[in-house]
N, C-alpha and C. Protein backbone atom coordinates (compact mmCIF):
# COMPACT_ATOMS: atom_id res chain seq x y z
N UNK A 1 0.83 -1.18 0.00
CA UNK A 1 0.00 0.00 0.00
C UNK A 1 0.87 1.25 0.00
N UNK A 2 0.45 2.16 -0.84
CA UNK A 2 1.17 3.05 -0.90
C UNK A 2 0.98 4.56 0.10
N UNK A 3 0.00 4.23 0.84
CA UNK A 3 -0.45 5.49 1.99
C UNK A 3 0.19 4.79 3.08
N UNK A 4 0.79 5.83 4.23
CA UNK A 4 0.92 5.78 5.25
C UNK A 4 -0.55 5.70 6.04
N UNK A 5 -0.44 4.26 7.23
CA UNK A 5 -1.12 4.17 8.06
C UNK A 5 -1.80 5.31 8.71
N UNK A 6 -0.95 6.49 8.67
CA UNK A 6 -1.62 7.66 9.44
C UNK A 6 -2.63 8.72 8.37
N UNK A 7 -2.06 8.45 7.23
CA UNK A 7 -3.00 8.88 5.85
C UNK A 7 -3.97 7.98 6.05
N UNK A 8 -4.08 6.77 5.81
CA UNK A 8 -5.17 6.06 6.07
C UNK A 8 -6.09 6.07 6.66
N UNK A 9 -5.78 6.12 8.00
CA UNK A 9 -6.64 7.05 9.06
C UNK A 9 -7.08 7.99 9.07
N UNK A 10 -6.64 8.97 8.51
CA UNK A 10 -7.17 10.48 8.33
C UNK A 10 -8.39 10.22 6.94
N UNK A 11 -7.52 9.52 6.32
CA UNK A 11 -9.24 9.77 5.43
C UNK A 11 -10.50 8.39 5.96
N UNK A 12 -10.08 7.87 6.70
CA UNK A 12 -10.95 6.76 7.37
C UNK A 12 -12.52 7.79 8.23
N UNK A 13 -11.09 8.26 8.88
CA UNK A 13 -12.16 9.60 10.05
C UNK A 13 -13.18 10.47 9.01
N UNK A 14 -12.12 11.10 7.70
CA UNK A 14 -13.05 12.10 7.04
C UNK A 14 -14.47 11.35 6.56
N UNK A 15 -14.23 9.88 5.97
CA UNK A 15 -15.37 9.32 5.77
C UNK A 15 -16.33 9.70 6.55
N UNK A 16 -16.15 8.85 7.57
CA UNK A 16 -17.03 8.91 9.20
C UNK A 16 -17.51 10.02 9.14
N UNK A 17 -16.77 11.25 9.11
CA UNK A 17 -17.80 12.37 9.40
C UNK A 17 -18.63 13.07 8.61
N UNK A 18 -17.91 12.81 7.57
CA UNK A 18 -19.01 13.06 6.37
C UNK A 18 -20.25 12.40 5.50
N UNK A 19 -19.78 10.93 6.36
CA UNK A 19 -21.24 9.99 6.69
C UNK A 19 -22.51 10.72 7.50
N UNK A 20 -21.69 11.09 8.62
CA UNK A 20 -22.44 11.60 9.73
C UNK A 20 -23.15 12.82 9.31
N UNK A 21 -22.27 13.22 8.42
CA UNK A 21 -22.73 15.35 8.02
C UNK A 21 -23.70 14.85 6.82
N UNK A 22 -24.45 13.96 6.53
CA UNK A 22 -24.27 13.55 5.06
C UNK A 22 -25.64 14.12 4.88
N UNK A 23 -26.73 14.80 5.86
CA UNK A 23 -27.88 15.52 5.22
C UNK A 23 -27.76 17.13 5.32
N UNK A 24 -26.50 17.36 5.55
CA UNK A 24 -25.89 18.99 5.73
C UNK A 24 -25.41 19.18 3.88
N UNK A 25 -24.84 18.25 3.99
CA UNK A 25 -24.30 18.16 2.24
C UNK A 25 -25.39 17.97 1.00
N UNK A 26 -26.65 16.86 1.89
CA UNK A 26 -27.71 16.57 0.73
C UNK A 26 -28.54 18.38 0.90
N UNK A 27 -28.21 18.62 1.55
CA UNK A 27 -29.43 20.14 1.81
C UNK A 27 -28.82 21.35 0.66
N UNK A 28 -26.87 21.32 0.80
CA UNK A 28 -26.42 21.70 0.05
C UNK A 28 -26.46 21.69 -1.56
N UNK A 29 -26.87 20.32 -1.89
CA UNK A 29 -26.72 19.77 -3.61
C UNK A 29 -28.32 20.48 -3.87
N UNK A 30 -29.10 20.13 -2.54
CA UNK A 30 -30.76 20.94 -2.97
C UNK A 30 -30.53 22.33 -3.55
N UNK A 31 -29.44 23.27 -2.88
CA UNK A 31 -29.55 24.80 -3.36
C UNK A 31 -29.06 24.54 -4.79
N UNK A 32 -27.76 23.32 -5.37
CA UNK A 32 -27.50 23.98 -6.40
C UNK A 32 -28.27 22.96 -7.88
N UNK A 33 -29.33 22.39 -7.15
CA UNK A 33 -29.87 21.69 -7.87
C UNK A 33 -31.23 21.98 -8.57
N UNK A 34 -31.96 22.37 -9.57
CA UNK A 34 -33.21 22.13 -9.51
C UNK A 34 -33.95 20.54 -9.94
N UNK A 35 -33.61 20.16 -9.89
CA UNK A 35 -33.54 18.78 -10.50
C UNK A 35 -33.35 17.38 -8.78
N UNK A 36 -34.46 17.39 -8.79
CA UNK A 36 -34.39 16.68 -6.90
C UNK A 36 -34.33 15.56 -7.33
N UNK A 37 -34.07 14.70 -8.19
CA UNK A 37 -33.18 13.46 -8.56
C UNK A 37 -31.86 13.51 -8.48
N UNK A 38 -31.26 14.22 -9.02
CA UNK A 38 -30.07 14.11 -8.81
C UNK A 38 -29.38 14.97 -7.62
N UNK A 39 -30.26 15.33 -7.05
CA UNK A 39 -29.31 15.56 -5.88
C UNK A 39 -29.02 14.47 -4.99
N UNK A 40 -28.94 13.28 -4.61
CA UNK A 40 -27.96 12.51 -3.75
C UNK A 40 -26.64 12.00 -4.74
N UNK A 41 -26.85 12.03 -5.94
CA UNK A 41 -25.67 12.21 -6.88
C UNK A 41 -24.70 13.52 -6.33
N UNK A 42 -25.53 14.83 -6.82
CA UNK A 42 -24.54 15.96 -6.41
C UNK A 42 -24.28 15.83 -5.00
N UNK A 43 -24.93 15.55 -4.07
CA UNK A 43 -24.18 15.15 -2.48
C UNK A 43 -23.29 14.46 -2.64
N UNK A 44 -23.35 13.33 -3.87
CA UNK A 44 -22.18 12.23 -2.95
C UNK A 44 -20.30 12.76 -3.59
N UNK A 45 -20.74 13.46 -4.42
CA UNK A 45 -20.08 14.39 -5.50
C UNK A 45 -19.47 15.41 -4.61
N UNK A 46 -20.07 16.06 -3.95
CA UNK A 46 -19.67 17.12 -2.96
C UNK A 46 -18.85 16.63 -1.45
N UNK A 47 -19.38 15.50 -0.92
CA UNK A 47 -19.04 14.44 -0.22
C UNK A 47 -17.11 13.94 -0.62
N UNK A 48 -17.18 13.70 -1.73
CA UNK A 48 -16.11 12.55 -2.10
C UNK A 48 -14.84 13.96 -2.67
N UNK A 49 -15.45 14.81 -2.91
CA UNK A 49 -14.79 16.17 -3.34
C UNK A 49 -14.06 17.16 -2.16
N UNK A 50 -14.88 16.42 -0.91
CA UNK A 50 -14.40 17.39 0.12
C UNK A 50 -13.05 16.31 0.98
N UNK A 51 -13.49 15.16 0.81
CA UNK A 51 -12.52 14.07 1.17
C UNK A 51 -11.06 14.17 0.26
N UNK A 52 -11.50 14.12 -1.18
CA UNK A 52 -10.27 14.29 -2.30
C UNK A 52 -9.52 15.72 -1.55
N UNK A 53 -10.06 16.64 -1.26
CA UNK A 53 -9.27 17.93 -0.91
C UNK A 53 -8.54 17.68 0.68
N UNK A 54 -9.10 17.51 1.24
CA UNK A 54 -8.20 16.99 2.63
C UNK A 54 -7.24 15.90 2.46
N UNK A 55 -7.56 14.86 1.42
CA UNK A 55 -6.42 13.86 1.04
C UNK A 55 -5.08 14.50 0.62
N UNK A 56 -5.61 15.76 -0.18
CA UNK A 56 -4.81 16.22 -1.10
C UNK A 56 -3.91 17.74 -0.04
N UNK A 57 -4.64 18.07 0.76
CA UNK A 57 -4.21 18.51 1.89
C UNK A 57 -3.15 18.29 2.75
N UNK A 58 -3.51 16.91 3.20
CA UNK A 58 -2.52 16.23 4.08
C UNK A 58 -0.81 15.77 2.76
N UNK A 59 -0.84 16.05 2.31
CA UNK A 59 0.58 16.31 0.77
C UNK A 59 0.80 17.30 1.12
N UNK A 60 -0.13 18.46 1.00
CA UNK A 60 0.39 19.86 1.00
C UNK A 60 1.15 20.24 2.13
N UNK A 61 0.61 19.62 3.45
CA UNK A 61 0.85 19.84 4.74
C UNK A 61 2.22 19.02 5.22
N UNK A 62 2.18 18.16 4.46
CA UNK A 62 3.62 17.53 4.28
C UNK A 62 5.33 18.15 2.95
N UNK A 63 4.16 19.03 2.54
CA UNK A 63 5.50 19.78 1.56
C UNK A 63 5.23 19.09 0.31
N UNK A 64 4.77 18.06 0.51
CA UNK A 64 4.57 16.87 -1.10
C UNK A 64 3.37 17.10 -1.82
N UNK A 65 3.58 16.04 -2.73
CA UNK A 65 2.75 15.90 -3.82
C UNK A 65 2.14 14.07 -4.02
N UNK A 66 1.19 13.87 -3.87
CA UNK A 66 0.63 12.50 -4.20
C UNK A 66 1.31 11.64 -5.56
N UNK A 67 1.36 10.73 -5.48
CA UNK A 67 1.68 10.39 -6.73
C UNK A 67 0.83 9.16 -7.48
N UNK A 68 1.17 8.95 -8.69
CA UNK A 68 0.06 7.99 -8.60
C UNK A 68 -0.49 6.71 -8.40
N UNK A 69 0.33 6.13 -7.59
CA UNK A 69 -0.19 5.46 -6.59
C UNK A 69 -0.82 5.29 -5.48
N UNK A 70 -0.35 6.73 -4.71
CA UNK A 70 -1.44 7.41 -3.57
C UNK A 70 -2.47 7.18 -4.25
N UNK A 71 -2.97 8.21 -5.58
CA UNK A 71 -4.17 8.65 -6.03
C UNK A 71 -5.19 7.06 -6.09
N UNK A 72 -4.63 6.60 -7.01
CA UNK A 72 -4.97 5.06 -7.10
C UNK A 72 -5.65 4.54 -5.80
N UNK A 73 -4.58 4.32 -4.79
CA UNK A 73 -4.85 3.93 -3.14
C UNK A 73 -6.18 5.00 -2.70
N UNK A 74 -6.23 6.25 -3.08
CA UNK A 74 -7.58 7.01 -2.35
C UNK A 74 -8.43 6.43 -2.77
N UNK A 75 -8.30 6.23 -4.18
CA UNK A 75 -9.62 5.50 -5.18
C UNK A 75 -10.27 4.17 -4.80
N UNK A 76 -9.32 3.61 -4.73
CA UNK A 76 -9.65 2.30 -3.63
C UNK A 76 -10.44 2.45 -2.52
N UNK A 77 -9.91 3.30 -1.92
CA UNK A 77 -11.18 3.61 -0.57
C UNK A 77 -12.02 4.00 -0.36
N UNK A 78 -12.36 4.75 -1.87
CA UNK A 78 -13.45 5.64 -2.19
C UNK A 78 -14.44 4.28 -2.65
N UNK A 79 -13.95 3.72 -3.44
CA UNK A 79 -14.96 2.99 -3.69
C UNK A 79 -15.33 2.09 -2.74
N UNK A 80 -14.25 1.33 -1.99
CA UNK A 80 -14.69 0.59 -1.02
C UNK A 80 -15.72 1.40 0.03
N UNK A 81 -15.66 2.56 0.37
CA UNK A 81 -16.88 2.92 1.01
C UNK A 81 -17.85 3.72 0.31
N UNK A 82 -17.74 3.74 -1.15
CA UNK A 82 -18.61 4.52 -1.26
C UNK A 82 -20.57 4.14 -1.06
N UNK A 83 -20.90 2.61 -1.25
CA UNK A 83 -22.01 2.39 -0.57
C UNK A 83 -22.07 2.82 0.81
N UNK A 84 -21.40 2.88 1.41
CA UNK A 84 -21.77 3.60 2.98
C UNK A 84 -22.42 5.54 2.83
N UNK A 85 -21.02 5.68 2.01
CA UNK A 85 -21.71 7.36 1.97
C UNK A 85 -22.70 7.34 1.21
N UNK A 86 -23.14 6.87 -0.05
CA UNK A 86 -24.16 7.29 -0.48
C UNK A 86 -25.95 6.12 0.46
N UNK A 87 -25.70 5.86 1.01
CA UNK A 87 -26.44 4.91 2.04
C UNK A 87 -26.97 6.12 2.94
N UNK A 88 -25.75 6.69 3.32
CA UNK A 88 -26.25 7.93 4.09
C UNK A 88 -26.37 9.42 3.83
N UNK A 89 -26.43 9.23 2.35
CA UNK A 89 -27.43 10.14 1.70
C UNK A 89 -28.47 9.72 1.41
N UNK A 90 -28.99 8.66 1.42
CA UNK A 90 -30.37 8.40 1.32
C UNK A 90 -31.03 7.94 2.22
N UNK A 91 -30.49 7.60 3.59
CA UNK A 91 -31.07 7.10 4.58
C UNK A 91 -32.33 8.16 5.20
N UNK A 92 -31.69 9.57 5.53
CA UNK A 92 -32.88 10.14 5.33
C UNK A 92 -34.21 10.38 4.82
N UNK A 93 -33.68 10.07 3.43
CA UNK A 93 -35.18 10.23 2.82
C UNK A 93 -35.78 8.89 3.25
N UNK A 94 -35.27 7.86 3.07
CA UNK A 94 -36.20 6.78 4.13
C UNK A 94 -36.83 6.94 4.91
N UNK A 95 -35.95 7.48 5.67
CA UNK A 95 -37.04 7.78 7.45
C UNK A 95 -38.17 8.65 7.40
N UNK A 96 -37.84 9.62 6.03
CA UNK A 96 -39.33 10.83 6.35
C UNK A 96 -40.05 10.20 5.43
N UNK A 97 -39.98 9.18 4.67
CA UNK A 97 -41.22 8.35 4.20
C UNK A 97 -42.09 7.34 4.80
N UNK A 98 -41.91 7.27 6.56
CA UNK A 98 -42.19 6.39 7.10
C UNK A 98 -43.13 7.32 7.97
């Protein structure tokens, strides 16, 4: 693997919280959306965009630059969770249909 364990972690956490934030972000894609289908698309878009920038952060904050194998390795994790985040962009609308 080409991330440090402590990179790993850091975008592990950003997941988590942006699971957690994940109807602050769907409320967000509502303003730039008129189109209320695709907004848990533009959430998960805005979601995975705010993770890519803190990935890409923690380089900056180190003086470096990702390479592409990092990039690769984020991608991997993106997808491996991305049913979770977009799960919890829609979990809401579940609950207020009940």
């Amino acid at each position: 693997m080409a991330l440090s364990n402590e990179t790993q972690k850091f975008l592990d956490s950003q997941i988590e919280y942006y699971v957690k934030e994940a109807e602050s972000y769907k409320e967000m894609a509502l303003e730039y959306n008129l189109d209320t289908n695709s907004v848990p698309d533009t959430a998960f878009g805005i979601i995975v965009g705010c993770i890519y920038s803190s990935f890409l952060q923690t380089f900056t904050n180190q003086n470096s630059t990702p390479n592409s194998q990092d990039i690769e390795e984020f991608t991997k994790i993106i997808v491996k969770n991305s049913k979770k985040i977009k799960e919890s962009i829609l979990i809401d609308d579940d609950s207020k249909l009940e």
